[in-house]
Protein backbone atom coordinates (compact mmCIF):
# COMPACT_ATOMS: atom_id res chain seq x y z
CA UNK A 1 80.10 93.21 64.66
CA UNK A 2 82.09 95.84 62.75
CA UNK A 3 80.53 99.07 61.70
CA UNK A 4 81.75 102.02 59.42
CA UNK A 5 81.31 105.09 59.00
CA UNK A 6 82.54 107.74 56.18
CA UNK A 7 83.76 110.98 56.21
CA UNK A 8 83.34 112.24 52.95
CA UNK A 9 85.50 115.78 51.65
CA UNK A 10 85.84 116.07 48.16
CA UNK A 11 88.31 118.45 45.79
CA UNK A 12 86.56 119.75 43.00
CA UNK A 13 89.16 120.17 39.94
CA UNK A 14 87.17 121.02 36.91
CA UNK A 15 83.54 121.74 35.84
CA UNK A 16 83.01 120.85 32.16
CA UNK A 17 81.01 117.66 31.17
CA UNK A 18 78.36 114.96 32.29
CA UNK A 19 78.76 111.86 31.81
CA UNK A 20 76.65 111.58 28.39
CA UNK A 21 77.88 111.40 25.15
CA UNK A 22 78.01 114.44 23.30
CA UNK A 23 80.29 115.08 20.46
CA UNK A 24 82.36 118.40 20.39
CA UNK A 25 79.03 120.72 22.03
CA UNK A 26 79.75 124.43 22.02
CA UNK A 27 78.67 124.35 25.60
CA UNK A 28 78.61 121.24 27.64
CA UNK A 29 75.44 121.26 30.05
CA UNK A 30 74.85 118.64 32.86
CA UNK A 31 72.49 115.65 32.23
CA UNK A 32 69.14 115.82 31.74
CA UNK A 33 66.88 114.85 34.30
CA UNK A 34 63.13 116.37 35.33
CA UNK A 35 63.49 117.29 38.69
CA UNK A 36 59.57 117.01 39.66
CA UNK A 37 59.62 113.58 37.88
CA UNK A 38 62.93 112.45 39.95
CA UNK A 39 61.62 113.51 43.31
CA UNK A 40 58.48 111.75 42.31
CA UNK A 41 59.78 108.45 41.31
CA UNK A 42 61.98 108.66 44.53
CA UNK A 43 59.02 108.37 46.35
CA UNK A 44 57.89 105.61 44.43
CA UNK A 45 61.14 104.00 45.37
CA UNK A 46 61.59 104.50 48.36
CA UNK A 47 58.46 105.88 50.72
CA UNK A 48 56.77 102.28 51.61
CA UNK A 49 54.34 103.93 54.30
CA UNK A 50 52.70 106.60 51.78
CA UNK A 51 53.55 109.29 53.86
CA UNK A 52 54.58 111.66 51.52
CA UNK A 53 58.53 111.29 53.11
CA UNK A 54 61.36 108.99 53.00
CA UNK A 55 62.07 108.60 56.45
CA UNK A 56 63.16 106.26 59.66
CA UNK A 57 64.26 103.14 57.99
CA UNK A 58 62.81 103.99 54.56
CA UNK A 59 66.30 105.87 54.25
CA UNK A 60 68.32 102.78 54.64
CA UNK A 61 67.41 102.03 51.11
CA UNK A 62 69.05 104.99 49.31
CA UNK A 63 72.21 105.69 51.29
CA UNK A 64 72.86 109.30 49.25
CA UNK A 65 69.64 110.35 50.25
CA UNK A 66 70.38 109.48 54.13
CA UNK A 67 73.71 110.89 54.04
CA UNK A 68 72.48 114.28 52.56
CA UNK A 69 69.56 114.13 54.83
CA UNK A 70 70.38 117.29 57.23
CA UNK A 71 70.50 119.88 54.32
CA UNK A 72 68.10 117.79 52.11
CA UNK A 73 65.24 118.13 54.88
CA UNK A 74 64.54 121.69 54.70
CA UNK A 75 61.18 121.42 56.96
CA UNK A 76 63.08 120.02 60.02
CA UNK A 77 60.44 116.45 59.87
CA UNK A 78 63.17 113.84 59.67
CA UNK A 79 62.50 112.89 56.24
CA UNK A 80 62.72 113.73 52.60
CA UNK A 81 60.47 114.81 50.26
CA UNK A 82 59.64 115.10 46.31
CA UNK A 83 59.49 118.60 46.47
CA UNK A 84 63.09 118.69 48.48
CA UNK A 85 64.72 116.13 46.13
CA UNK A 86 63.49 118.36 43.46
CA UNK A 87 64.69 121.99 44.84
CA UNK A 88 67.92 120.13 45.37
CA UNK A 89 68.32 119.35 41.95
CA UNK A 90 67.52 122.19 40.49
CA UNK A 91 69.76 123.93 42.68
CA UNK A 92 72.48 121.35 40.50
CA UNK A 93 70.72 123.24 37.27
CA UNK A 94 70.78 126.62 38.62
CA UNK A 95 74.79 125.74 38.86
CA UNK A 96 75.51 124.54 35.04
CA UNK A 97 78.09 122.39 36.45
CA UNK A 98 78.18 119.25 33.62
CA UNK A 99 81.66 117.24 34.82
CA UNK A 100 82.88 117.58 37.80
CA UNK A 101 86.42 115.84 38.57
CA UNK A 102 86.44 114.94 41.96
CA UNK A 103 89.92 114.09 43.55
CA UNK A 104 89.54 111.84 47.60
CA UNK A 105 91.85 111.49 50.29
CA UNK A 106 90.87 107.84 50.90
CA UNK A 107 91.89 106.52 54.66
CA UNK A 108 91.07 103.48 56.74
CA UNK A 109 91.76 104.35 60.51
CA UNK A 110 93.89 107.18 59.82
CA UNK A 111 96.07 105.77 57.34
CA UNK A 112 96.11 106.03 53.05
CA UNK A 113 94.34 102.94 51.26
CA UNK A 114 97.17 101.74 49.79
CA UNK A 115 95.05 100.01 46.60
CA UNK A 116 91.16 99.68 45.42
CA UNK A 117 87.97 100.76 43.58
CA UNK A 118 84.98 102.84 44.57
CA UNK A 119 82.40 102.63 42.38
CA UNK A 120 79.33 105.62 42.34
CA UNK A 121 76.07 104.28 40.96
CA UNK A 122 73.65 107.23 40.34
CA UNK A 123 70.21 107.03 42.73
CA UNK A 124 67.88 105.25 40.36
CA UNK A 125 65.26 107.93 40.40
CA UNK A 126 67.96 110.50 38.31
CA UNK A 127 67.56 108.65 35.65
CA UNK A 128 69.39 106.88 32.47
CA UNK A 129 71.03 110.04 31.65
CA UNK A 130 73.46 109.45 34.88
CA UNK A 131 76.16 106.85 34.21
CA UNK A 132 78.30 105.17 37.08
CA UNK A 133 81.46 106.61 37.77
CA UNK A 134 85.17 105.24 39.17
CA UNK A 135 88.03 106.07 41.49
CA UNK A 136 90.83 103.63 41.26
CA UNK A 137 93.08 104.33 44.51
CA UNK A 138 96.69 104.84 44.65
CA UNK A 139 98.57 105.33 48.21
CA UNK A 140 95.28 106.99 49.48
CA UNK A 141 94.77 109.12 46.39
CA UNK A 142 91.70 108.51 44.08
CA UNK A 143 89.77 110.75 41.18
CA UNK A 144 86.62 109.77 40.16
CA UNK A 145 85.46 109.75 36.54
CA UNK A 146 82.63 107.87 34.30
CA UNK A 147 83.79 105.73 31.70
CA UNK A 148 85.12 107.06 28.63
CA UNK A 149 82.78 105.80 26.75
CA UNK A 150 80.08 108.50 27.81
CA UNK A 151 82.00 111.27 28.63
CA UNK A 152 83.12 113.17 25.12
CA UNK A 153 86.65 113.11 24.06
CA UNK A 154 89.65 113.80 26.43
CA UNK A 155 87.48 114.80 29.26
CA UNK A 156 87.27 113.31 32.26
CA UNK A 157 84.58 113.33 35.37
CA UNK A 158 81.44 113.03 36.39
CA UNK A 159 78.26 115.23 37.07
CA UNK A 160 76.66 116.56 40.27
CA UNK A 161 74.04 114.24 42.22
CA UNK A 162 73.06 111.51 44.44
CA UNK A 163 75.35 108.57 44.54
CA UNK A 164 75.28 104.98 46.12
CA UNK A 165 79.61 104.31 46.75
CA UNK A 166 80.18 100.43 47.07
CA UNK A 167 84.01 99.26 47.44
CA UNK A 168 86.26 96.76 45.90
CA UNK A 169 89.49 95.76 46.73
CA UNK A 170 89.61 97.14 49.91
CA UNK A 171 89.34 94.82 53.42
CA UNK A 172 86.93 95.45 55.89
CA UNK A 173 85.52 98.23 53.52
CA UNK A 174 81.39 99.06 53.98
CA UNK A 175 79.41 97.42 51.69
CA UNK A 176 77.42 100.53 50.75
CA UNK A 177 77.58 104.23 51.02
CA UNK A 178 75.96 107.06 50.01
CA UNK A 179 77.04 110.64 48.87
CA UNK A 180 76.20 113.73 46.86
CA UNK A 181 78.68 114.65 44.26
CA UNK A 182 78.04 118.55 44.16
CA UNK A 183 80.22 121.68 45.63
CA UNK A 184 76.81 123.13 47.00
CA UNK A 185 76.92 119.81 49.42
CA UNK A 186 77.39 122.06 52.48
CA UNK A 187 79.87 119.41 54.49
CA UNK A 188 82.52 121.10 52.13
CA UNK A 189 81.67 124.68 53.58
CA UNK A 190 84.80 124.89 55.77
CA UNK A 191 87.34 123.50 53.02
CA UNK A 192 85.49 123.01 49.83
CA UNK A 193 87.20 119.60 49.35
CA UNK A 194 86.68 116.12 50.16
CA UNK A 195 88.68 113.16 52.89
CA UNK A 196 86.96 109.95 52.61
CA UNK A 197 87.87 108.24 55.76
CA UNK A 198 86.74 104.54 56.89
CA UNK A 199 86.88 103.60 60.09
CA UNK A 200 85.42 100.89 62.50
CA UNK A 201 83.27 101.97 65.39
């Protein structure tokens, strides 16, 4: 059986928007989302045992979660909880970042995608105010952006925060993903951009 794994780096380009529709604001500010009510209903979601964690397989569920795991799990316990999804995203707050224009380096064994779609559908528990966002790729190149429908006028992007990826167009390609869409993620430390690499194990 095949198996994938992805190597996410990311290139921030500008910091202006969310993806909500605003006309012409004086300041654009990110989307609004409680952060005690979004670590909350995560747990809801996602934490089947009552625990008080999303943990073990309970992560399988909500692949941005699991793949932000090692910062996201402050207390060292292996899982994730409503009071460390909710630092996290007010740590987004703290930022002011509304639209974020992410550009990939998208590879499948070391070599561009030549063609293809990823597609980032916001964790449920951030809310309506999230939208899904696009990358269409082009010889291993790919920016990601919501639909222009939500984001105001001539701008382009999409906001900070959890993300399920899913793939079309591309062979072989996982069928899910997870990431988190912020420049605080701390796997851009070294680089501050992103390479989104496929490969099979």
């Amino acid at each position: 059986m095949k198996r994938f794994f992805l190597c996410v780096t990311f290139l921030s380009l500008i910091s202006l928007t969310g993806c909500f529709g605003n006309k012409k604001p004086s300041r654009i500010e990110p989307p609004s989302v409680n952060a005690s009510t979004a670590g909350s209903e995560a747990m809801k979601l996602y934490d089947k045992n009552g625990d008080g964690k999303i943990s073990g397989d309970e992560l399988d569920a909500t692949p941005a979660l699991k793949a932000s795991l090692a910062w996201l799990d402050k207390n060292g316990d292996g899982g994730i909880s409503a009071d460390e999804i909710a630092n996290r995203i007010k740590e987004w707050q703290a930022a002011r970042v509304g639209l974020h224009s992410p550009a990939f380096s998208v590879t499948y064994n070391g070599k561009p995608v030549k063609s293809g779609t990823i597609i980032f559908t916001p964790e449920p528990f951030l809310g309506s105010a999230f939208h899904p966002a696009t990358a269409s790729i082009t010889e291993g190149s790919a920016t990601a952006s919501c639909d222009a429908a939500v984001n105001p006028p001539n701008l382009t992007g999409m906001p900070w925060g959890f993300y399920i990826i899913t793939f079309e167009g591309i062979s072989n390609a996982p069928e899910k993903m997870g990431l988190e869409i912020a420049d605080i993620n701390p796997d851009l430390a070294e680089n501050n951009s992103y390479q989104l690499e496929l490969k099979k194990k």
